[in-house]
N, C-alpha and C. Protein backbone atom coordinates (compact mmCIF):
# COMPACT_ATOMS: atom_id res chain seq x y z
N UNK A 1 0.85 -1.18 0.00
CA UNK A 1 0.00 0.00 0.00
C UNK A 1 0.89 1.24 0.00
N UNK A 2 0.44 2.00 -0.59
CA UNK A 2 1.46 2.84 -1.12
C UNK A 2 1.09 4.14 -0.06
N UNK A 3 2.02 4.78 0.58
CA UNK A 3 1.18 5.75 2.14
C UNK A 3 1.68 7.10 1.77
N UNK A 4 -0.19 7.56 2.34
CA UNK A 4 -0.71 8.66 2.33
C UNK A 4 0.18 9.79 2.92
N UNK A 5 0.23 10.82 2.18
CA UNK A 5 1.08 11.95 2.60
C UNK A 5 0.53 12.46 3.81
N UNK A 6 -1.36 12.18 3.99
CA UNK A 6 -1.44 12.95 5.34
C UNK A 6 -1.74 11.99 6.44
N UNK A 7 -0.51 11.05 5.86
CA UNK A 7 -0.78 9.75 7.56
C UNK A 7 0.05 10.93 8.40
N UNK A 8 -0.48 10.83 10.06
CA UNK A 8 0.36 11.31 10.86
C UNK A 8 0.31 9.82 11.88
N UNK A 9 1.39 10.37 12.88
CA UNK A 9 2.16 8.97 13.66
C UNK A 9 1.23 9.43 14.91
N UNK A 10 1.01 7.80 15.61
CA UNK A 10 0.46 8.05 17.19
C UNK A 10 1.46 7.36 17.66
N UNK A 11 1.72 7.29 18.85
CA UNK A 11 2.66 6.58 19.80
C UNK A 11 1.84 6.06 20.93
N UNK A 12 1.55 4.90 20.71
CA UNK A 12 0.73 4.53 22.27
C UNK A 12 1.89 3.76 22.78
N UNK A 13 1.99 4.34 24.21
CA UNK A 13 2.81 3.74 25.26
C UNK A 13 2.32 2.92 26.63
N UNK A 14 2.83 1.81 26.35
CA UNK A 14 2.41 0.57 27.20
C UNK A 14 3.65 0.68 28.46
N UNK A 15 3.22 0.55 29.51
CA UNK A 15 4.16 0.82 31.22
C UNK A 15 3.46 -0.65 31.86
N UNK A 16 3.85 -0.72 33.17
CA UNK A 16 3.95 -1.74 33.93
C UNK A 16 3.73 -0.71 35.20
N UNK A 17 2.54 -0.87 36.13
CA UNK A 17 2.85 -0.20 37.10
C UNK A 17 3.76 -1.02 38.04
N UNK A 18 3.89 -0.55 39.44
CA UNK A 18 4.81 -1.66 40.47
C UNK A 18 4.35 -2.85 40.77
N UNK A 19 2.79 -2.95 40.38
CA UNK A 19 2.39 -4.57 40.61
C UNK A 19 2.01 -5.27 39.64
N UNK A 20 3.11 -4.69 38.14
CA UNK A 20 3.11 -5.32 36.93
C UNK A 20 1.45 -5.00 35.63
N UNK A 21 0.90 -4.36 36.74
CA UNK A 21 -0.71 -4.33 36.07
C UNK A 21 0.13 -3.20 34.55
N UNK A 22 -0.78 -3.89 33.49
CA UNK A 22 -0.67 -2.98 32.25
C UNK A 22 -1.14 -1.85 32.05
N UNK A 23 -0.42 -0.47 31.38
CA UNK A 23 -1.28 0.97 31.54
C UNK A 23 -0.96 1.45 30.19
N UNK A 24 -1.52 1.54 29.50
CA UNK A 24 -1.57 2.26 28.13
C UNK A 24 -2.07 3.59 28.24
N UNK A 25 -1.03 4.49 27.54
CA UNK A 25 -1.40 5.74 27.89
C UNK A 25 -1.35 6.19 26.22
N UNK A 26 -1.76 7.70 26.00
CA UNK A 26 -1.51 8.13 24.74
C UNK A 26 -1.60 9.84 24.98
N UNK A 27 -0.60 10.21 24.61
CA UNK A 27 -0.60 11.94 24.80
C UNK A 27 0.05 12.49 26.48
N UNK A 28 0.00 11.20 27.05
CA UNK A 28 0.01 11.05 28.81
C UNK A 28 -1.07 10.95 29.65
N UNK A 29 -2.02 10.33 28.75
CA UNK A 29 -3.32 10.34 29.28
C UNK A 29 -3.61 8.72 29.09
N UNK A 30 -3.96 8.13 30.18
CA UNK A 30 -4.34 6.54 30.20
C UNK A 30 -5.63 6.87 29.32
N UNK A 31 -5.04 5.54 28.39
CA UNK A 31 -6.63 5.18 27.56
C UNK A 31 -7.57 4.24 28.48
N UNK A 32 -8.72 5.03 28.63
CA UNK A 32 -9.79 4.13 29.48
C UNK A 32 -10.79 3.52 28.96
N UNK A 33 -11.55 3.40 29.21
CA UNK A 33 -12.95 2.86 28.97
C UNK A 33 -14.27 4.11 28.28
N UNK A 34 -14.12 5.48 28.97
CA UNK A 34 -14.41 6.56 28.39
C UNK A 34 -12.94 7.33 27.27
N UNK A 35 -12.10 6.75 26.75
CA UNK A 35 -12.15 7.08 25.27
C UNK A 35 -13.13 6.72 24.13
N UNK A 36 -12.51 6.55 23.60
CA UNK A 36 -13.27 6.04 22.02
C UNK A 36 -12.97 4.72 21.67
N UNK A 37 -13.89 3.77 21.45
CA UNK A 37 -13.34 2.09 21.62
C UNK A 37 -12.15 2.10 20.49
N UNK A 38 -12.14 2.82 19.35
CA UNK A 38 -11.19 3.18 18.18
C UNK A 38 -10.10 3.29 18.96
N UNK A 39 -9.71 3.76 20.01
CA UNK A 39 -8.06 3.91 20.73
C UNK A 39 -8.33 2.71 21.37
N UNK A 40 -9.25 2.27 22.61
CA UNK A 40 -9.08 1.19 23.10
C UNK A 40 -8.81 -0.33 22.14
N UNK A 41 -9.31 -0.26 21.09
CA UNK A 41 -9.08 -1.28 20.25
C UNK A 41 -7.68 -1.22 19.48
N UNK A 42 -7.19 -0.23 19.33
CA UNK A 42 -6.00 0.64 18.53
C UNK A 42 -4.59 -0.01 19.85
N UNK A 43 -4.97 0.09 21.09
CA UNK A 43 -4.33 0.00 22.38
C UNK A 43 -3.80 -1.72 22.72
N UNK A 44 -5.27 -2.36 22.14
CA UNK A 44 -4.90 -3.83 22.81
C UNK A 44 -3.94 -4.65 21.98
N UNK A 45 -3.31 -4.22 20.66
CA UNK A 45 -2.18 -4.78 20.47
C UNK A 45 -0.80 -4.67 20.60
N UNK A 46 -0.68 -3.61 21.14
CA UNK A 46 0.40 -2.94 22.54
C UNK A 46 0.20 -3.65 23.79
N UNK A 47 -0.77 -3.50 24.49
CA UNK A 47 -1.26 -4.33 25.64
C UNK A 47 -1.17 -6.01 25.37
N UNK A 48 -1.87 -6.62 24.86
CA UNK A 48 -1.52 -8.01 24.57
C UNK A 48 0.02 -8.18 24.48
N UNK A 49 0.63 -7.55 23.83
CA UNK A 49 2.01 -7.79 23.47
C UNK A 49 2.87 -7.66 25.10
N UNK A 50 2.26 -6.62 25.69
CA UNK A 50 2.86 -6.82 26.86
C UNK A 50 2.72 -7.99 27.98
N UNK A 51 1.59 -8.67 27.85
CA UNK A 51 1.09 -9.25 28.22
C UNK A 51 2.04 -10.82 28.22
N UNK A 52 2.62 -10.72 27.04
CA UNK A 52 3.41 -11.37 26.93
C UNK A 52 4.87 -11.45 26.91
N UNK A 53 4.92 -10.15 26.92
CA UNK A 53 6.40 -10.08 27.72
C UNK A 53 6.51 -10.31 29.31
N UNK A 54 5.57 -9.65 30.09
CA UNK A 54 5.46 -9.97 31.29
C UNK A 54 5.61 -10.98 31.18
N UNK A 55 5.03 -12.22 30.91
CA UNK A 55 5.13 -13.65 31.14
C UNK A 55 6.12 -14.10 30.86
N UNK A 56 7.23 -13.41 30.22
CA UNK A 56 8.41 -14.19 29.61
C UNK A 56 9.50 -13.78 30.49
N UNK A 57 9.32 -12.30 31.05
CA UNK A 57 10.30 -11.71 32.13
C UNK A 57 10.17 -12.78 33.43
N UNK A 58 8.54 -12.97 33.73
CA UNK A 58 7.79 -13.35 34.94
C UNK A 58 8.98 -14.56 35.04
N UNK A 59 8.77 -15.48 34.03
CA UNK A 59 9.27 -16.62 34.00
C UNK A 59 10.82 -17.34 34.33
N UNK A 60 11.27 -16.18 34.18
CA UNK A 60 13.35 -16.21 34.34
C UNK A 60 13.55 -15.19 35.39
N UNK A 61 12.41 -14.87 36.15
CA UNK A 61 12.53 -13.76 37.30
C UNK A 61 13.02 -12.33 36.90
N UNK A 62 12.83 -12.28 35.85
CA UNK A 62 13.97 -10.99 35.56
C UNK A 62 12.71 -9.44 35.52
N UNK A 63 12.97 -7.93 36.04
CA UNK A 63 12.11 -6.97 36.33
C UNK A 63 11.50 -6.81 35.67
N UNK A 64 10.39 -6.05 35.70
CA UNK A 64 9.17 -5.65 34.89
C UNK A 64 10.09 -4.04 34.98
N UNK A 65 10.78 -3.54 35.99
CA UNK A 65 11.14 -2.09 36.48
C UNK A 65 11.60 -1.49 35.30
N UNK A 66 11.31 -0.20 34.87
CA UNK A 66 11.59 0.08 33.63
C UNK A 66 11.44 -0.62 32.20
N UNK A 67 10.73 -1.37 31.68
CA UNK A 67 10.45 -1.83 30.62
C UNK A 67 8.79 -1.37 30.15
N UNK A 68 8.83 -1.11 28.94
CA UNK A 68 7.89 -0.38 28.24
C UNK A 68 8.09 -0.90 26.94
N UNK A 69 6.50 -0.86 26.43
CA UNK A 69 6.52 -1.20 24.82
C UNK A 69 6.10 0.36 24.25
N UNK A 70 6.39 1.00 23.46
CA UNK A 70 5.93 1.74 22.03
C UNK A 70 5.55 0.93 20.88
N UNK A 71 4.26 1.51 20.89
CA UNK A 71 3.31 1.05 19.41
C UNK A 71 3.01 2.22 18.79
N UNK A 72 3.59 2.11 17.99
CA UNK A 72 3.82 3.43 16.85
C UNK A 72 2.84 2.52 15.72
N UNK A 73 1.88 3.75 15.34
CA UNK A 73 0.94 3.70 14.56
C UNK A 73 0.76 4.96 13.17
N UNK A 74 1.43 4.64 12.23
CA UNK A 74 0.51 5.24 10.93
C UNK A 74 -1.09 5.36 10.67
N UNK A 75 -1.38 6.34 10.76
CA UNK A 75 -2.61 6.39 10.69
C UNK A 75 -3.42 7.91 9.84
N UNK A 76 -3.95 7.37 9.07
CA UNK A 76 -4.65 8.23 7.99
C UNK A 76 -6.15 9.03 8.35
N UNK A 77 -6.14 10.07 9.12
CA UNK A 77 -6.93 10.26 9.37
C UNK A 77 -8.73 10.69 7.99
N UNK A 78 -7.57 10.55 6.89
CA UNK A 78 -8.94 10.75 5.77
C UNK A 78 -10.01 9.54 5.91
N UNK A 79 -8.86 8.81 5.84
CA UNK A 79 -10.33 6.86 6.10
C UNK A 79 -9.91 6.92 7.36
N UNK A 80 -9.83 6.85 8.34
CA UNK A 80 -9.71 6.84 9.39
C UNK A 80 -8.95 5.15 9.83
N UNK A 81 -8.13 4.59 9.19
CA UNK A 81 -7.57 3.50 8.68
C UNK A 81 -5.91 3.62 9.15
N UNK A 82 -5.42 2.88 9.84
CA UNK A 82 -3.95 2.70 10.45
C UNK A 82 -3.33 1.86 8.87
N UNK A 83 -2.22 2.43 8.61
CA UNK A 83 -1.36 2.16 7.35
C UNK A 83 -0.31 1.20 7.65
N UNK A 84 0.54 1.63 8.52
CA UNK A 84 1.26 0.72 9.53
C UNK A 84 0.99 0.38 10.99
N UNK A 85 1.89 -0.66 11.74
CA UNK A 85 2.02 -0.50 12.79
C UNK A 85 3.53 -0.80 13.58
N UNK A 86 3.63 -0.58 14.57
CA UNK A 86 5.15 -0.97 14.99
C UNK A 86 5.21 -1.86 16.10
N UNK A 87 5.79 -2.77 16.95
CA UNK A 87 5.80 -2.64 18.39
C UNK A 87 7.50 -3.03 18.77
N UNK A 88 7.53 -1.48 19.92
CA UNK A 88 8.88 -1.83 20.04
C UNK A 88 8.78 -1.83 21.31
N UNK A 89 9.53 -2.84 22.31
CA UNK A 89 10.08 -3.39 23.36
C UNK A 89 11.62 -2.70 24.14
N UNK A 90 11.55 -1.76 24.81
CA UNK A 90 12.04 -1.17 25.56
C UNK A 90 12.58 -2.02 26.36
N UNK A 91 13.66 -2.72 26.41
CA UNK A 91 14.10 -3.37 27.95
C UNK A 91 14.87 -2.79 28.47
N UNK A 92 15.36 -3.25 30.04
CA UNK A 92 15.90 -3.11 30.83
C UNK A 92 17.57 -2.69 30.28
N UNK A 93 18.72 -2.09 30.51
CA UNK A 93 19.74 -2.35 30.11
C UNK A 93 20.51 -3.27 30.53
N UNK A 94 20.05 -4.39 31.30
CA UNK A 94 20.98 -5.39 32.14
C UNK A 94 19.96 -6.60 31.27
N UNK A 95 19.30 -6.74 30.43
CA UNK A 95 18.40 -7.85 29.76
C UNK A 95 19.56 -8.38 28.78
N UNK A 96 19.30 -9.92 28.94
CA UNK A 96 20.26 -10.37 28.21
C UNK A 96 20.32 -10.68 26.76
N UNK A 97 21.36 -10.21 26.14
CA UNK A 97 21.10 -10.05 24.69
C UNK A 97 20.51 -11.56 23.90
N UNK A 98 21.00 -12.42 24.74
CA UNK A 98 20.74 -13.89 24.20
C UNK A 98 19.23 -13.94 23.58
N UNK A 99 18.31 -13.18 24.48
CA UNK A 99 17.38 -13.41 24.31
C UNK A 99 16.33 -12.59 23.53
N UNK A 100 17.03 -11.62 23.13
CA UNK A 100 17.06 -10.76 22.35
C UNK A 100 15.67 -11.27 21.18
N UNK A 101 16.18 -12.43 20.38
CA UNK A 101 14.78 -12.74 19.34
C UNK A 101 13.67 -13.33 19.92
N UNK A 102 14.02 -13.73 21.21
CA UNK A 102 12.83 -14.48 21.77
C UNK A 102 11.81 -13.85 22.20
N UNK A 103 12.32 -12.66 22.70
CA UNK A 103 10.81 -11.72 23.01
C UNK A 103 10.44 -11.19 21.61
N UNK A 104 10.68 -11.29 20.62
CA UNK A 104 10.67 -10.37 19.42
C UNK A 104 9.54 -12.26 18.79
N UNK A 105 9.61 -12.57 19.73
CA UNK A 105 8.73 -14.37 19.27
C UNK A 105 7.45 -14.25 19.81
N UNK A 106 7.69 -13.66 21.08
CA UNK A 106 7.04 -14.01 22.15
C UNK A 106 5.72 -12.78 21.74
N UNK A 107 6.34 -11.31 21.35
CA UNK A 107 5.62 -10.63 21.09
C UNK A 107 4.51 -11.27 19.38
N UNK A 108 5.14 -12.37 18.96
CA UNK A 108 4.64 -12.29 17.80
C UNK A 108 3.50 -13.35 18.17
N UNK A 109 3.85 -13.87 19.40
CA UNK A 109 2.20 -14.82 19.55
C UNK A 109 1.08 -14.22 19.83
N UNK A 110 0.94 -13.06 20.34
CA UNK A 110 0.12 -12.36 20.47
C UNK A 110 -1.37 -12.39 19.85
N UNK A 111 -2.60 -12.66 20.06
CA UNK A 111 -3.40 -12.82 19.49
C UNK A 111 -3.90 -11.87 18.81
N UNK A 112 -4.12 -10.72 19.56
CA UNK A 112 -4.48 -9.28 18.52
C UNK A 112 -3.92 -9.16 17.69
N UNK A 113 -2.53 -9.07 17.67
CA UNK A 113 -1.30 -8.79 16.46
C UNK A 113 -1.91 -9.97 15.57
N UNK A 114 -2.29 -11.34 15.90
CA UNK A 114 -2.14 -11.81 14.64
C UNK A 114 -3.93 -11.82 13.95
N UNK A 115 -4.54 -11.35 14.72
CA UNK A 115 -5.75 -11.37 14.33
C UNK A 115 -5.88 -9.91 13.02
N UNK A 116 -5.14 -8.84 13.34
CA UNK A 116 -4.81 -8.02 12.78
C UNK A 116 -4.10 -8.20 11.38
N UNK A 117 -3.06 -9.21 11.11
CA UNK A 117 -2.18 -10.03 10.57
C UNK A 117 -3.14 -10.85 9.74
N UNK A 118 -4.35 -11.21 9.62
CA UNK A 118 -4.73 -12.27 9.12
C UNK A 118 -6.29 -12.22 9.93
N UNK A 119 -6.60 -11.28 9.12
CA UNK A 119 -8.21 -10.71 10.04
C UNK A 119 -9.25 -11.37 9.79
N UNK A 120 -10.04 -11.84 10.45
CA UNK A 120 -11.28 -12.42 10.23
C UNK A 120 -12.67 -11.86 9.33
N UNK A 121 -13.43 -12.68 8.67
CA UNK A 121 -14.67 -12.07 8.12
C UNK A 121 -15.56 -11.72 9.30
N UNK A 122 -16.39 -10.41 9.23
CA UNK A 122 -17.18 -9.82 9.92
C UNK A 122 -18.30 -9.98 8.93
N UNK A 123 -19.44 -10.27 9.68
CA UNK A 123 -20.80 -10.41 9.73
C UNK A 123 -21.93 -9.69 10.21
N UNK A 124 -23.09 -8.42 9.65
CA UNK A 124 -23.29 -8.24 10.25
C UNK A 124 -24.86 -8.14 10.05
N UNK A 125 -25.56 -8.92 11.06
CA UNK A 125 -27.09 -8.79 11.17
C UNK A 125 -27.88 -8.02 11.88
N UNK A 126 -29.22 -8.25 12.11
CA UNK A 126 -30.17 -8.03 12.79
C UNK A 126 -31.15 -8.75 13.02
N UNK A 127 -32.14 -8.43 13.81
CA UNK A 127 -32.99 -9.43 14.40
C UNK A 127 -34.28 -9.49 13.32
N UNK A 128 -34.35 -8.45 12.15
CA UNK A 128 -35.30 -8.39 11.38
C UNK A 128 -34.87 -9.24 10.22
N UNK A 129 -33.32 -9.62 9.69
CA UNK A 129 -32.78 -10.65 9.31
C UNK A 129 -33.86 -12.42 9.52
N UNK A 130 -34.04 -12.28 10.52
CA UNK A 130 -34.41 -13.75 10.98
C UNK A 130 -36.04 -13.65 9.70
N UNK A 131 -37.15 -12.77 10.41
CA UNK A 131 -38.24 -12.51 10.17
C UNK A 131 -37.97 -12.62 8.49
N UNK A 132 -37.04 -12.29 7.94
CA UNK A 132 -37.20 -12.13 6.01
C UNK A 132 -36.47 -13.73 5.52
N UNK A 133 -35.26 -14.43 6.55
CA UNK A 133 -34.74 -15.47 6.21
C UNK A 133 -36.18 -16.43 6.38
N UNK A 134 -37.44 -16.16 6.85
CA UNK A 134 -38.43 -17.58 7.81
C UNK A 134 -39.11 -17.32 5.73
C-alpha cells in the first residue's frame, strides 16, 4: 500500500505499574474505557504484546522495572484506517542479549497482532434478518 502523505504517527505507550498491572497511555493520558473504543481497540495490540512479555520476564525472574513497549501507529486520518504499525520493546539495560529474538517471538504470539495479521470475516445482522430469512 502505497502511504498517504497525510498519515500522521500516534505513539501509544504501554508501562507496567509496580504490581506489573498494564497501563496504556496516549498523549500522557491513560486510555480508558471513556475514550473512544477506536483507541481502546487501537491500544490492545500494545497491551496483549505486553502481556506477553510480562510472562516471559515473569518466568526467568527478571524486572518488569523500567520496561515499556511503544506502538507506533501510521494512521490516515482521511479513512480513518492505520497504514502501519510498529511494536517496540524497551528493555531493561541489564536484559540479556541472548534473548534478544525471543521476546521479538514471544511478542509475535500475540493474538491481537495476529488477528490483525490475518483478520477475520465480519458479519453483520439483525434481528429483522431472521423474520425475512423464515
Amino acid at each position: 500500500m502505497t502511504k498517504n502523505l497525510k498519515t500522521y504517527i500516534m505513539n501509544i505507550e504501554i508501562r507496567f505499574d509496580k504490581t506489573g498491572k498494564i497501563i496504556a497511555t496516549y498523549n500522557g493520558r491513560d486510555i480508558t474505557m471513556e475514550d473512544s473504543p477506536y483507541m481502546i481497540f487501537l491500544s490492545t495490540v500494545g497491551m496483549c504484546s505486553a502481556v506477553y512479555v510480562r510472562a516471559f520476564l515473569n518466568q526467568r525472574n527478571m524486572s518488569l522495572e523500567g520496561v515499556t513497549l511503544t506502538q507506533k501507529i501510521e494512521h490516515n486520518p482521511a479513512t480513518n484506517m492505520v497504514e502501519d504499525m510498529g511494536i517496540k520493546v524497551n528493555l531493561n539495560e541489564d536484559f540479556p542479549t541472548k534473548y534478544n529474538r525471543a521476546i521479538k517471538m514471544v511478542v509475535d504470539q500475540c493474538p491481537v497482532k495476529q488477528h490483525l495479521v490475518t483478520p477475520p470475516s465480519v458479519t453483520v445482522t439483525t434481528n429483522f434478518d431472521v423474520l425475512t430469512d423464515a
